[in-house]
Protein backbone atom coordinates (compact mmCIF):
# COMPACT_ATOMS: atom_id res chain seq x y z
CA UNK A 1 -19.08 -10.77 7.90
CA UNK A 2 -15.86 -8.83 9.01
CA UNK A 3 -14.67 -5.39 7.53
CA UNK A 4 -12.45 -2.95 7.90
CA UNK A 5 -12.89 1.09 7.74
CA UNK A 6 -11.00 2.88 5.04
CA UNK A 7 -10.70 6.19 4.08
CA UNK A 8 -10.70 6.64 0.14
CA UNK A 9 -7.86 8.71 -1.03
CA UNK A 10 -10.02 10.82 -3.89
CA UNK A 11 -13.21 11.73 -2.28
CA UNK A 12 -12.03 11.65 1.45
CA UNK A 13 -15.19 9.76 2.54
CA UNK A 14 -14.70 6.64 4.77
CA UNK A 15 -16.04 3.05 3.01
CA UNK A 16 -16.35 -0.44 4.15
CA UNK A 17 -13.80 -3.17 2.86
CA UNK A 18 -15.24 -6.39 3.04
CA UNK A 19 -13.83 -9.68 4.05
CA UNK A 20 -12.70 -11.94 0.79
CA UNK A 21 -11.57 -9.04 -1.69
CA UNK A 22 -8.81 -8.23 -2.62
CA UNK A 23 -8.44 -5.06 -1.22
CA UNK A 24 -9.45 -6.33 2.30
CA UNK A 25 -6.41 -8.67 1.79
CA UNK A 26 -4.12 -5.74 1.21
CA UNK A 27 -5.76 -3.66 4.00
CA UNK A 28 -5.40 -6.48 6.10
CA UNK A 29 -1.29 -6.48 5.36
CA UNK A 30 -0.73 -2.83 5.54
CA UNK A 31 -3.11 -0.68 6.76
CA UNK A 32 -1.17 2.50 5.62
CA UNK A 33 -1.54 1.83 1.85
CA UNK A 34 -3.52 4.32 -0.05
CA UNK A 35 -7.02 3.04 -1.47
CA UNK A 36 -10.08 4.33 -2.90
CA UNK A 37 -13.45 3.48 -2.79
CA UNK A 38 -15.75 1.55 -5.89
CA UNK A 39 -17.24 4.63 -7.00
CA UNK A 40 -13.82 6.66 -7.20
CA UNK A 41 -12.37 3.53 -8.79
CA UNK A 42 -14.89 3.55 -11.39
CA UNK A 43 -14.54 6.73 -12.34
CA UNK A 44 -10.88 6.45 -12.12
CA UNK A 45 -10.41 3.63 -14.89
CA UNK A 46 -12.87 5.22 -16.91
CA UNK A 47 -11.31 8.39 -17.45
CA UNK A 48 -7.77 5.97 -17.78
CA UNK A 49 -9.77 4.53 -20.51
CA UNK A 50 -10.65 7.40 -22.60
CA UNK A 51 -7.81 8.98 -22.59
CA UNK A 52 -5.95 5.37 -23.71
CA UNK A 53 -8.02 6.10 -27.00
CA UNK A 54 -6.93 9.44 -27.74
């Protein structure tokens, strides 16, 4: 299975992007987009989330 390296933009760590999601296609077109990793992502939409019901 291909992959590419990324580096996630919140928690500086380096993840794998794997071949058929989405953000391997977007890595795959420009490889100088910002992206994050699952875990950042996560935590990212759930804080988006909570503060959508305040």
């Amino acid at each position: 299975m291909n992959y590419y390296e990324a580096l996630c933009y919140n928690c500086k760590k380096i993840f794998r992007v794997y071949e058929g999601s989405l953000t391997y296609k977007q890595f795959k077109e420009r490889s100088n987009r910002i992206f994050c990793c699952e875990d950042c992502s996560h935590k990212i939409r759930m804080e988006a989330i909570k503060n959508f019901f305040r």
